[in-house]
PDB file of N, CA and C in Angstrom:
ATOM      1  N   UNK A   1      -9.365 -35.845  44.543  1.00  0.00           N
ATOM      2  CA  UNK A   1      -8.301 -36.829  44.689  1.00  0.00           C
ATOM      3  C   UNK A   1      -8.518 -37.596  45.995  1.00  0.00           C
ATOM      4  N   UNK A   2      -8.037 -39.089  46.185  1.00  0.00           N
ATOM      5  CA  UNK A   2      -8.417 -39.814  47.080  1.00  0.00           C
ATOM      6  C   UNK A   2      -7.343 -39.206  48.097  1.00  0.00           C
ATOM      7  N   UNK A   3      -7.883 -39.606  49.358  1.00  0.00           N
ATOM      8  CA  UNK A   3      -6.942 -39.622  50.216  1.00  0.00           C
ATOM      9  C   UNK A   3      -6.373 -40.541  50.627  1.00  0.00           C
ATOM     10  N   UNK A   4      -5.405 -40.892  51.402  1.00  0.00           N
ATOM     11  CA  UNK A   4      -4.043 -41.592  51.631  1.00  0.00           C
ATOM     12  C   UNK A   4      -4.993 -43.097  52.150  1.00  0.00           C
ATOM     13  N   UNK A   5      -5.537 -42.579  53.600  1.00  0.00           N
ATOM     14  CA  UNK A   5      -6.919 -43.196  54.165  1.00  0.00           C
ATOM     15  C   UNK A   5      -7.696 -44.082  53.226  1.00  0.00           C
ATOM     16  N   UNK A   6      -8.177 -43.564  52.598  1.00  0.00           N
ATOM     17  CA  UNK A   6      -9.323 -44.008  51.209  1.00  0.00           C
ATOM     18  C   UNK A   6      -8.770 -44.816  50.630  1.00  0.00           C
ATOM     19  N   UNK A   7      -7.265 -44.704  50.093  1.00  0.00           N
ATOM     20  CA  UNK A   7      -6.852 -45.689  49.238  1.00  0.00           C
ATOM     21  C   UNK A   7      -6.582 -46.929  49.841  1.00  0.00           C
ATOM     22  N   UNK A   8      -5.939 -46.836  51.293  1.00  0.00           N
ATOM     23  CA  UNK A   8      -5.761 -47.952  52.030  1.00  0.00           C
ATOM     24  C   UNK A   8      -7.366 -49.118  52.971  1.00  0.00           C
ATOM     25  N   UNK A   9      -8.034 -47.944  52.867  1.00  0.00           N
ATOM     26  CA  UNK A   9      -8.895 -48.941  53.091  1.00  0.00           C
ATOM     27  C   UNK A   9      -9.937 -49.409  51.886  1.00  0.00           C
ATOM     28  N   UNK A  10      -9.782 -49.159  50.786  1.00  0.00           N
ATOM     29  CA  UNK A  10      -9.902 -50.004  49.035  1.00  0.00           C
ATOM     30  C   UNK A  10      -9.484 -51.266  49.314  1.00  0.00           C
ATOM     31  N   UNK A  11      -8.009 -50.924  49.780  1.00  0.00           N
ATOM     32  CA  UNK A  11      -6.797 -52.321  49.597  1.00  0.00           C
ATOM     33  C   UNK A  11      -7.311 -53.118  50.895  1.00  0.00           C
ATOM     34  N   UNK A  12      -7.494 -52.799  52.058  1.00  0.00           N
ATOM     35  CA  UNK A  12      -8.261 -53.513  53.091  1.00  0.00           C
ATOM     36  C   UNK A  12      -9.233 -54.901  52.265  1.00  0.00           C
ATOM     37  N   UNK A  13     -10.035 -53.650  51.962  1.00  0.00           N
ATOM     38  CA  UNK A  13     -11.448 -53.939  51.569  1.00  0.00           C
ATOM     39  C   UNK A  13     -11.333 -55.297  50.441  1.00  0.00           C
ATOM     40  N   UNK A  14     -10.647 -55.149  49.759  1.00  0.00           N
ATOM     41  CA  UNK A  14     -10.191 -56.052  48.686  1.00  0.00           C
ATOM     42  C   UNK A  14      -9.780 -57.375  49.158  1.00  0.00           C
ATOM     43  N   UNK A  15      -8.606 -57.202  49.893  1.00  0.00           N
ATOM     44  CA  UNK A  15      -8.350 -58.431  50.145  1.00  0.00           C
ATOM     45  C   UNK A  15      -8.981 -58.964  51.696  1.00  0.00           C
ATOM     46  N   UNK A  16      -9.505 -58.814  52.178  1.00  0.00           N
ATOM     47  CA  UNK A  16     -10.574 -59.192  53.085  1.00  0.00           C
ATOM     48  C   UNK A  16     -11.288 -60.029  52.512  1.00  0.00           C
ATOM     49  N   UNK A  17     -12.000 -59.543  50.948  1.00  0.00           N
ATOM     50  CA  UNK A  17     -12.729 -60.753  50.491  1.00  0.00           C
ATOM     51  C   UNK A  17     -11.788 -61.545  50.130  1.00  0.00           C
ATOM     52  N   UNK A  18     -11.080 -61.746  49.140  1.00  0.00           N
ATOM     53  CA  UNK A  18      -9.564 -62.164  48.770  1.00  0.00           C
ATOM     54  C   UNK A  18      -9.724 -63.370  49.898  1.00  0.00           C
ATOM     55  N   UNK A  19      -9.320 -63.006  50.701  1.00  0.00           N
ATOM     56  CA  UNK A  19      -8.785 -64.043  51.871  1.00  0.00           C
ATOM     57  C   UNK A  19     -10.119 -64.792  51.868  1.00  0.00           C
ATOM     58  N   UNK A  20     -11.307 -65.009  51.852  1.00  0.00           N
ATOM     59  CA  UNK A  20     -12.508 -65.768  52.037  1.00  0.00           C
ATOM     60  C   UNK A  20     -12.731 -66.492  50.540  1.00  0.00           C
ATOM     61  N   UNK A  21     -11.790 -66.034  49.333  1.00  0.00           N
ATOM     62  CA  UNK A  21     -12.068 -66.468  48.210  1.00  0.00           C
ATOM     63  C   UNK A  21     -11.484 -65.702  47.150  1.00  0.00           C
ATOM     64  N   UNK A  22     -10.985 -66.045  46.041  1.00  0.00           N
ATOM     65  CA  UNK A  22      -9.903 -64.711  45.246  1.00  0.00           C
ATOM     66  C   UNK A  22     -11.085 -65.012  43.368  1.00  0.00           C
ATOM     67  N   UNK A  23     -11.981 -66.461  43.693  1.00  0.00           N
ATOM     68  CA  UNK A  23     -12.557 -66.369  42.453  1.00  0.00           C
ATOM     69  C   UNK A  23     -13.421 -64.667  42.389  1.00  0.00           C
ATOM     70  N   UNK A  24     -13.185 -64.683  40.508  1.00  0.00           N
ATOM     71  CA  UNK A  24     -13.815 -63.335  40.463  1.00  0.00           C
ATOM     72  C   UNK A  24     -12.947 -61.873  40.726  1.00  0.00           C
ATOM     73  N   UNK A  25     -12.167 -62.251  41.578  1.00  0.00           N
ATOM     74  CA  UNK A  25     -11.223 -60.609  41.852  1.00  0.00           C
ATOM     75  C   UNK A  25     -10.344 -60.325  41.450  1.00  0.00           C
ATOM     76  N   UNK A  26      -9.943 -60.827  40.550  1.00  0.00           N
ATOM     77  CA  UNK A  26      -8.501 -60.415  39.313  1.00  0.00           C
ATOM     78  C   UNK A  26      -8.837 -61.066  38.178  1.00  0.00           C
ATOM     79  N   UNK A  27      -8.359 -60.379  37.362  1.00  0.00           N
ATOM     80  CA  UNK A  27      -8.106 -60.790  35.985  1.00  0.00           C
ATOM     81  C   UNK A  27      -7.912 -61.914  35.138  1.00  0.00           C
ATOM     82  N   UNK A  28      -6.955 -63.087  36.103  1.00  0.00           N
ATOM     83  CA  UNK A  28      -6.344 -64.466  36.060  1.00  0.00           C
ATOM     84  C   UNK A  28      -6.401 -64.818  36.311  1.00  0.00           C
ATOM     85  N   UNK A  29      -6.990 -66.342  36.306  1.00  0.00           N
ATOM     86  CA  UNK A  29      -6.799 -67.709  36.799  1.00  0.00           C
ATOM     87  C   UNK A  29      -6.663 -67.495  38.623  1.00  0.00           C
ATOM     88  N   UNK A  30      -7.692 -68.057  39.539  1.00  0.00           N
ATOM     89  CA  UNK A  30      -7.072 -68.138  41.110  1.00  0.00           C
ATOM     90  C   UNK A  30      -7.800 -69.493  41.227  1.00  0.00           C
ATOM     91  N   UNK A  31      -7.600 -69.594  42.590  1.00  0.00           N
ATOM     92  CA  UNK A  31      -7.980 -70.954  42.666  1.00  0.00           C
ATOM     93  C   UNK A  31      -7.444 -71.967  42.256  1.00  0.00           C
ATOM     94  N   UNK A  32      -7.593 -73.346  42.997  1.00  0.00           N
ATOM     95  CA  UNK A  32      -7.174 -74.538  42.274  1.00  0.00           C
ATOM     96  C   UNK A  32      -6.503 -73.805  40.411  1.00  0.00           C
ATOM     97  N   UNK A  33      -7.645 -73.141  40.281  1.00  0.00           N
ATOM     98  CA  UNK A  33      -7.281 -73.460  37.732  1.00  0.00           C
ATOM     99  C   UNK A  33      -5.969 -72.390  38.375  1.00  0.00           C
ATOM    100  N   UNK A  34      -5.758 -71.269  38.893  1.00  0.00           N
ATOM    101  CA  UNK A  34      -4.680 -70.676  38.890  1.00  0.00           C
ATOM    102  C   UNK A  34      -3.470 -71.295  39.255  1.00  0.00           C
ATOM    103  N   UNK A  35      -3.461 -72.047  40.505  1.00  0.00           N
ATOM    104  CA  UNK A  35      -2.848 -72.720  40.059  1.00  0.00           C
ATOM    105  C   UNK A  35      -2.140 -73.917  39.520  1.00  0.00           C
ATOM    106  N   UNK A  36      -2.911 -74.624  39.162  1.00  0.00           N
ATOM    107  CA  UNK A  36      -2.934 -75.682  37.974  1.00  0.00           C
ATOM    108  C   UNK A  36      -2.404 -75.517  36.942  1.00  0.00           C
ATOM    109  N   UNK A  37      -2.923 -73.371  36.549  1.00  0.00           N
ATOM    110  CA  UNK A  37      -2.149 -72.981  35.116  1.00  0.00           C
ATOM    111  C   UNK A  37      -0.480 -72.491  35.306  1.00  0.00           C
ATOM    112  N   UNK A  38      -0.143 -72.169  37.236  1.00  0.00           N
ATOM    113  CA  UNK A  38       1.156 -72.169  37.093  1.00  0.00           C
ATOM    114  C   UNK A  38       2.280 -73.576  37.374  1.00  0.00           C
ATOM    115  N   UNK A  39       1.718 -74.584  37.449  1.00  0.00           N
ATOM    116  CA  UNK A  39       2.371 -76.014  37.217  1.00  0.00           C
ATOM    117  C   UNK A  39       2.412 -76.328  38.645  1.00  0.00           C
ATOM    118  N   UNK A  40       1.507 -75.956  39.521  1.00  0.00           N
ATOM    119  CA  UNK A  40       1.853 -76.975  40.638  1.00  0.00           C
ATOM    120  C   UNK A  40       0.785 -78.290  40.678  1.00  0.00           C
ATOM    121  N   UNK A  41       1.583 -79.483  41.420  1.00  0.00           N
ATOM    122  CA  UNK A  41       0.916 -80.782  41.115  1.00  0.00           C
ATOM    123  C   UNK A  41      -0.241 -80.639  41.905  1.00  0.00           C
ATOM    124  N   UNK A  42      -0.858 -81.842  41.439  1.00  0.00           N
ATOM    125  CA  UNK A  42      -2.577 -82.173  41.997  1.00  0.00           C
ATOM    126  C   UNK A  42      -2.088 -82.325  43.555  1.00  0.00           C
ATOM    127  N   UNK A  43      -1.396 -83.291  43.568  1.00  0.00           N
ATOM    128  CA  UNK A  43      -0.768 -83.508  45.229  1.00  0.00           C
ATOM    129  C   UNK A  43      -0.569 -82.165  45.882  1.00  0.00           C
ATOM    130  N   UNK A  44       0.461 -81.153  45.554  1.00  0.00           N
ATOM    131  CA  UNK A  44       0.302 -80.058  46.278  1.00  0.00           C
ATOM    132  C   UNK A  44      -1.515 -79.389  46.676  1.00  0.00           C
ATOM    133  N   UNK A  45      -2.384 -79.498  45.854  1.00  0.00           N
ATOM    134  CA  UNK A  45      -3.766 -79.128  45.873  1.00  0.00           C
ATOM    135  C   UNK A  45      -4.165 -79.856  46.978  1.00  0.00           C
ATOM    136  N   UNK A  46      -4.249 -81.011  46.343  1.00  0.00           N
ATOM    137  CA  UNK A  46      -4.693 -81.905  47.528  1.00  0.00           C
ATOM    138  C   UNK A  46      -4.847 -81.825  48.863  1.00  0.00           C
ATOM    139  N   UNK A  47      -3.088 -81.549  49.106  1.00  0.00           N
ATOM    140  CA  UNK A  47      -2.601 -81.615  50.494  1.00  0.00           C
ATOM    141  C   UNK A  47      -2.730 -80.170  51.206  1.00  0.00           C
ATOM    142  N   UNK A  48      -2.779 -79.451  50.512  1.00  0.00           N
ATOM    143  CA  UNK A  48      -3.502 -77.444  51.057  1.00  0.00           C
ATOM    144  C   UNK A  48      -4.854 -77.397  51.906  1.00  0.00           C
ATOM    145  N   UNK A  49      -4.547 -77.026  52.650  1.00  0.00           N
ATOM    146  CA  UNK A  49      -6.092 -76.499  53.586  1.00  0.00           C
ATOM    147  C   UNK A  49      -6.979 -76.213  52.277  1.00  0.00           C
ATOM    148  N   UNK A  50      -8.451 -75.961  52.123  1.00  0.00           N
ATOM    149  CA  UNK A  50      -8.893 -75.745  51.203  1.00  0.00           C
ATOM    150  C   UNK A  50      -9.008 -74.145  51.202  1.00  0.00           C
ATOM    151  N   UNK A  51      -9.098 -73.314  52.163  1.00  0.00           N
ATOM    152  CA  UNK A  51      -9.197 -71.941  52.018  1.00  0.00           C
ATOM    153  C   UNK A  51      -7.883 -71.595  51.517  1.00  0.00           C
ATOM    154  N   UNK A  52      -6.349 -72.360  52.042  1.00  0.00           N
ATOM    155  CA  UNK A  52      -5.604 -71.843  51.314  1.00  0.00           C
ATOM    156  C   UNK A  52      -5.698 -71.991  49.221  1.00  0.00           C
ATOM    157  N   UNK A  53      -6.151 -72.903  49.135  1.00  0.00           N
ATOM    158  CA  UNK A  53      -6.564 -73.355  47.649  1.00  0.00           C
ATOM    159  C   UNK A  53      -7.398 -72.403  47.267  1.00  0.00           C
ATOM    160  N   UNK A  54      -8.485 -72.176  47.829  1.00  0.00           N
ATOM    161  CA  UNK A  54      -9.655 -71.647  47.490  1.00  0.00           C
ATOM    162  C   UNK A  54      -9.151 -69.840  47.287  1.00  0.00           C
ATOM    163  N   UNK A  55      -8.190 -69.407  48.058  1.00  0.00           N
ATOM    164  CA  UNK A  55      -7.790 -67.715  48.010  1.00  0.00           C
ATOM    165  C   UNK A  55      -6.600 -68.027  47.413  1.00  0.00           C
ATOM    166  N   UNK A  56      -6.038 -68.666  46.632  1.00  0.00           N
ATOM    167  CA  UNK A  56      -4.809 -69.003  45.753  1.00  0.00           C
ATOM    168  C   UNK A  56      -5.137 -67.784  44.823  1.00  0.00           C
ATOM    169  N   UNK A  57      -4.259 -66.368  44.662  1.00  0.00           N
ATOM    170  CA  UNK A  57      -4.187 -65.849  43.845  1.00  0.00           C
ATOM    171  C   UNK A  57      -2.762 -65.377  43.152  1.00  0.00           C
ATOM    172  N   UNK A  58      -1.975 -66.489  43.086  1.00  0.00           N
ATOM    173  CA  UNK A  58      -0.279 -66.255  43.048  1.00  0.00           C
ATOM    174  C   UNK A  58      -0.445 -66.105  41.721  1.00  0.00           C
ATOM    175  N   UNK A  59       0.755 -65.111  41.129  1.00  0.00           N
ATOM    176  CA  UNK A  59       1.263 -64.801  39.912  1.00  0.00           C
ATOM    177  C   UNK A  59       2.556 -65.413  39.159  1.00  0.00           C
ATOM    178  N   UNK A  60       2.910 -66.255  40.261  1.00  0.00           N
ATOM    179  CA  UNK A  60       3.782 -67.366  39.741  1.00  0.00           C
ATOM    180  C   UNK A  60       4.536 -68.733  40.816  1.00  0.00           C
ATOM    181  N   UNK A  61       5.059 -69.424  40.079  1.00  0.00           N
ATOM    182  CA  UNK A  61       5.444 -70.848  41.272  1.00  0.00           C
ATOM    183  C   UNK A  61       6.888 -71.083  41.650  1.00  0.00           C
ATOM    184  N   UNK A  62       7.253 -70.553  42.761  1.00  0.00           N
ATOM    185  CA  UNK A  62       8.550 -70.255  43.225  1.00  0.00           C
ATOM    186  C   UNK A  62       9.012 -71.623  43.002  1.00  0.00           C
ATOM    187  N   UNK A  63       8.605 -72.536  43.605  1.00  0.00           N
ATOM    188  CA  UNK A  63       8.511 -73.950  43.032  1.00  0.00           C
ATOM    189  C   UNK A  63       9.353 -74.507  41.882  1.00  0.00           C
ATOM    190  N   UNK A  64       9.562 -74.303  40.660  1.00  0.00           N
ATOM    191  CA  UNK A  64       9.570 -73.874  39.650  1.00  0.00           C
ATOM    192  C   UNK A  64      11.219 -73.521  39.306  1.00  0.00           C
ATOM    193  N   UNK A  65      11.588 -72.829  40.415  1.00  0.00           N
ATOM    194  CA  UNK A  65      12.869 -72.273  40.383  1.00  0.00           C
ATOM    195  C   UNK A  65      13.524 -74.159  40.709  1.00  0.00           C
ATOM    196  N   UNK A  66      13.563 -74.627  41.504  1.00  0.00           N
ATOM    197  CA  UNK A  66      14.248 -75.557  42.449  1.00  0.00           C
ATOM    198  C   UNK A  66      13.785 -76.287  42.853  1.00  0.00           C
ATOM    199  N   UNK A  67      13.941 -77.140  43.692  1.00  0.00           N
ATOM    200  CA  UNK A  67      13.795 -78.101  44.549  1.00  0.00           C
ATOM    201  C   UNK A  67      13.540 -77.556  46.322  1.00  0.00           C
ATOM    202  N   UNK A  68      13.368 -77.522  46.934  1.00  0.00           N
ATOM    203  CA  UNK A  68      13.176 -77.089  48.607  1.00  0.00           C
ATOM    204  C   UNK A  68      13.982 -78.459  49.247  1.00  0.00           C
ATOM    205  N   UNK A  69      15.323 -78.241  49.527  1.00  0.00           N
ATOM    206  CA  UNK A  69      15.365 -79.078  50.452  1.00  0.00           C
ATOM    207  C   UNK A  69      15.252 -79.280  51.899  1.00  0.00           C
ATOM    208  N   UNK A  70      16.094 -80.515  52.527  1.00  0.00           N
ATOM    209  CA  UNK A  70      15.873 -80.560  54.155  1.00  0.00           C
ATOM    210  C   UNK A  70      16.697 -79.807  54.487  1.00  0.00           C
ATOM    211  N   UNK A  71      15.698 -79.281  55.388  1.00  0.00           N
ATOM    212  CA  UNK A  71      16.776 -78.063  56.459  1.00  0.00           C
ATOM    213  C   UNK A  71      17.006 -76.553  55.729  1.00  0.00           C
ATOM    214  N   UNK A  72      16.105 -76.487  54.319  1.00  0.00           N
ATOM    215  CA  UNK A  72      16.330 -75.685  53.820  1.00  0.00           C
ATOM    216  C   UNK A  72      15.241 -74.068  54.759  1.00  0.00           C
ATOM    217  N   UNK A  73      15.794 -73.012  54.734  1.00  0.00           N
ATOM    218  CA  UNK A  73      15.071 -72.606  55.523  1.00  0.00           C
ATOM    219  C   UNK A  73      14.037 -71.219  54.336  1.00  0.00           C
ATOM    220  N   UNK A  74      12.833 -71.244  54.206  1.00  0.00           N
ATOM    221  CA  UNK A  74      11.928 -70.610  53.420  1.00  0.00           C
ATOM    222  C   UNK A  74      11.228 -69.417  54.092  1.00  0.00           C
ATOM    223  N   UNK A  75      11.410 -68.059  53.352  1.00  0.00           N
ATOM    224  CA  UNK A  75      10.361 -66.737  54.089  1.00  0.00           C
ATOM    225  C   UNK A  75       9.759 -66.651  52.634  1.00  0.00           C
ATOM    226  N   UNK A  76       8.300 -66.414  53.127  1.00  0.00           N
ATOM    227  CA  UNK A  76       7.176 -66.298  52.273  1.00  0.00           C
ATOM    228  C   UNK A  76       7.405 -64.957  52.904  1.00  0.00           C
ATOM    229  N   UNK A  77       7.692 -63.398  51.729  1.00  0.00           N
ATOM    230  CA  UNK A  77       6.769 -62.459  51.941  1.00  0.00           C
ATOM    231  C   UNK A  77       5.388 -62.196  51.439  1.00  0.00           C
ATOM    232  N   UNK A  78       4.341 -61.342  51.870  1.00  0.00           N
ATOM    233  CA  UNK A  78       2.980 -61.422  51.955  1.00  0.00           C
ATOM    234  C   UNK A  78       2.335 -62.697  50.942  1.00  0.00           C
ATOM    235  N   UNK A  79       2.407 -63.581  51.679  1.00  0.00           N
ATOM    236  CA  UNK A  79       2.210 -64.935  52.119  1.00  0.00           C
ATOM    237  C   UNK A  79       0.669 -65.165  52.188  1.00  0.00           C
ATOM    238  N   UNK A  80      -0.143 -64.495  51.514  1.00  0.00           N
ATOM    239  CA  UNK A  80      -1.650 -64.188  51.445  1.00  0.00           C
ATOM    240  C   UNK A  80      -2.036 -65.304  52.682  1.00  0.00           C
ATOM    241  N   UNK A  81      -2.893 -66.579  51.965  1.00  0.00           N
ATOM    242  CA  UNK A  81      -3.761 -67.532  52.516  1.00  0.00           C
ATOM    243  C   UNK A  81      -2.558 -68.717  53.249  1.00  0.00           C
ATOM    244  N   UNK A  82      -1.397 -68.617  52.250  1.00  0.00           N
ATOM    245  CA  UNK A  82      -0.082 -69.991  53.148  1.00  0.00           C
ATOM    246  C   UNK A  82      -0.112 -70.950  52.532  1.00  0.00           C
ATOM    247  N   UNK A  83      -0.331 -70.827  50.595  1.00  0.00           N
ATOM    248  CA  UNK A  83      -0.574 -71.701  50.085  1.00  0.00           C
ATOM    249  C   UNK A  83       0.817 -72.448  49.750  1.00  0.00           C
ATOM    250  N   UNK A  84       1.860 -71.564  49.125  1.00  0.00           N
ATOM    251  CA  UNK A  84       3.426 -71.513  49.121  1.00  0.00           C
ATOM    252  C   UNK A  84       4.112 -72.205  50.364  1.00  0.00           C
ATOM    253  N   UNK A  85       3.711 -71.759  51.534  1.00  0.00           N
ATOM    254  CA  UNK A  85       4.095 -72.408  52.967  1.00  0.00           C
ATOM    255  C   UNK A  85       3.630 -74.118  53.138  1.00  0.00           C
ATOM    256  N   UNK A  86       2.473 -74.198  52.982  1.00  0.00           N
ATOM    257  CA  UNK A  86       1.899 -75.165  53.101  1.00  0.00           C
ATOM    258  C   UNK A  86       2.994 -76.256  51.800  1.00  0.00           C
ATOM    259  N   UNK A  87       3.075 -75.567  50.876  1.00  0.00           N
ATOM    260  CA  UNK A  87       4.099 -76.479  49.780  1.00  0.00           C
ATOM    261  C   UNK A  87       5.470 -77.165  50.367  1.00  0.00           C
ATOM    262  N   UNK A  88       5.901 -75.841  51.027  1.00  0.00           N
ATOM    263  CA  UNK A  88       6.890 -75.734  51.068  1.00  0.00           C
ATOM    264  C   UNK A  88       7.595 -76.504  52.346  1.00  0.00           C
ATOM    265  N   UNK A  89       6.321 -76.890  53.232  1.00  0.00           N
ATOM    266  CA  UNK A  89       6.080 -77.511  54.534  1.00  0.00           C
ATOM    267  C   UNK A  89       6.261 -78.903  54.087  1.00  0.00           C
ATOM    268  N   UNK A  90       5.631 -79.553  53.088  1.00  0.00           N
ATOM    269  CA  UNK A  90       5.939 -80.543  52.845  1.00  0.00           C
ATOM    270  C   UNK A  90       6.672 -81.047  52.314  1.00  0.00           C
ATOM    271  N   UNK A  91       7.497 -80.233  51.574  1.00  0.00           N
ATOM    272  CA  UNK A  91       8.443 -80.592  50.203  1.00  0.00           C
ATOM    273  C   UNK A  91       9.806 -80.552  50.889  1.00  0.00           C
TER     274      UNK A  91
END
């Protein structure tokens, strides 16, 4: 059986690459096509650092819910690359 240690540095290990790039490391759609397939616009892409684009591995688009307004105040928890932030910065 693994130890406590072992398992946490798997999860290290994982998203370390993750953060340099998420094509290839899950199952679904990352990147720009991930999310493209959860409805955010070309403009949001656009306007993203490209590493945040490029380690885009979200499972869905908070986005989606609402609108973000002014003065509205937003916490990203584990907030991978800041792709959500970066949205949310502009919107």
């Amino acid at each position: 059986m693994a130890k406590e240690t072992d398992i946490q540095e798997a999860i290290r290990r994982k998203y370390r690459g993750v953060a340099r790039g998420a094509e290839g490391a899950f199952a679904y759609p990352t990147g720009a096509a991930g999310a493209r397939a959860l409805g955010y616009a070309e403009a949001d892409l656009a306007a993203a650092p490209e590493v945040a684009v490029r380690s885009f591995c979200g499972v869905g688009n908070p986005f989606a819910l609402g609108p973000v307004g002014a003065g509205d105040a937003v916490l990203d928890l584990g907030c991978g690359a800041g792709f959500d932030l970066s949205v949310a910065a502009r919107r």
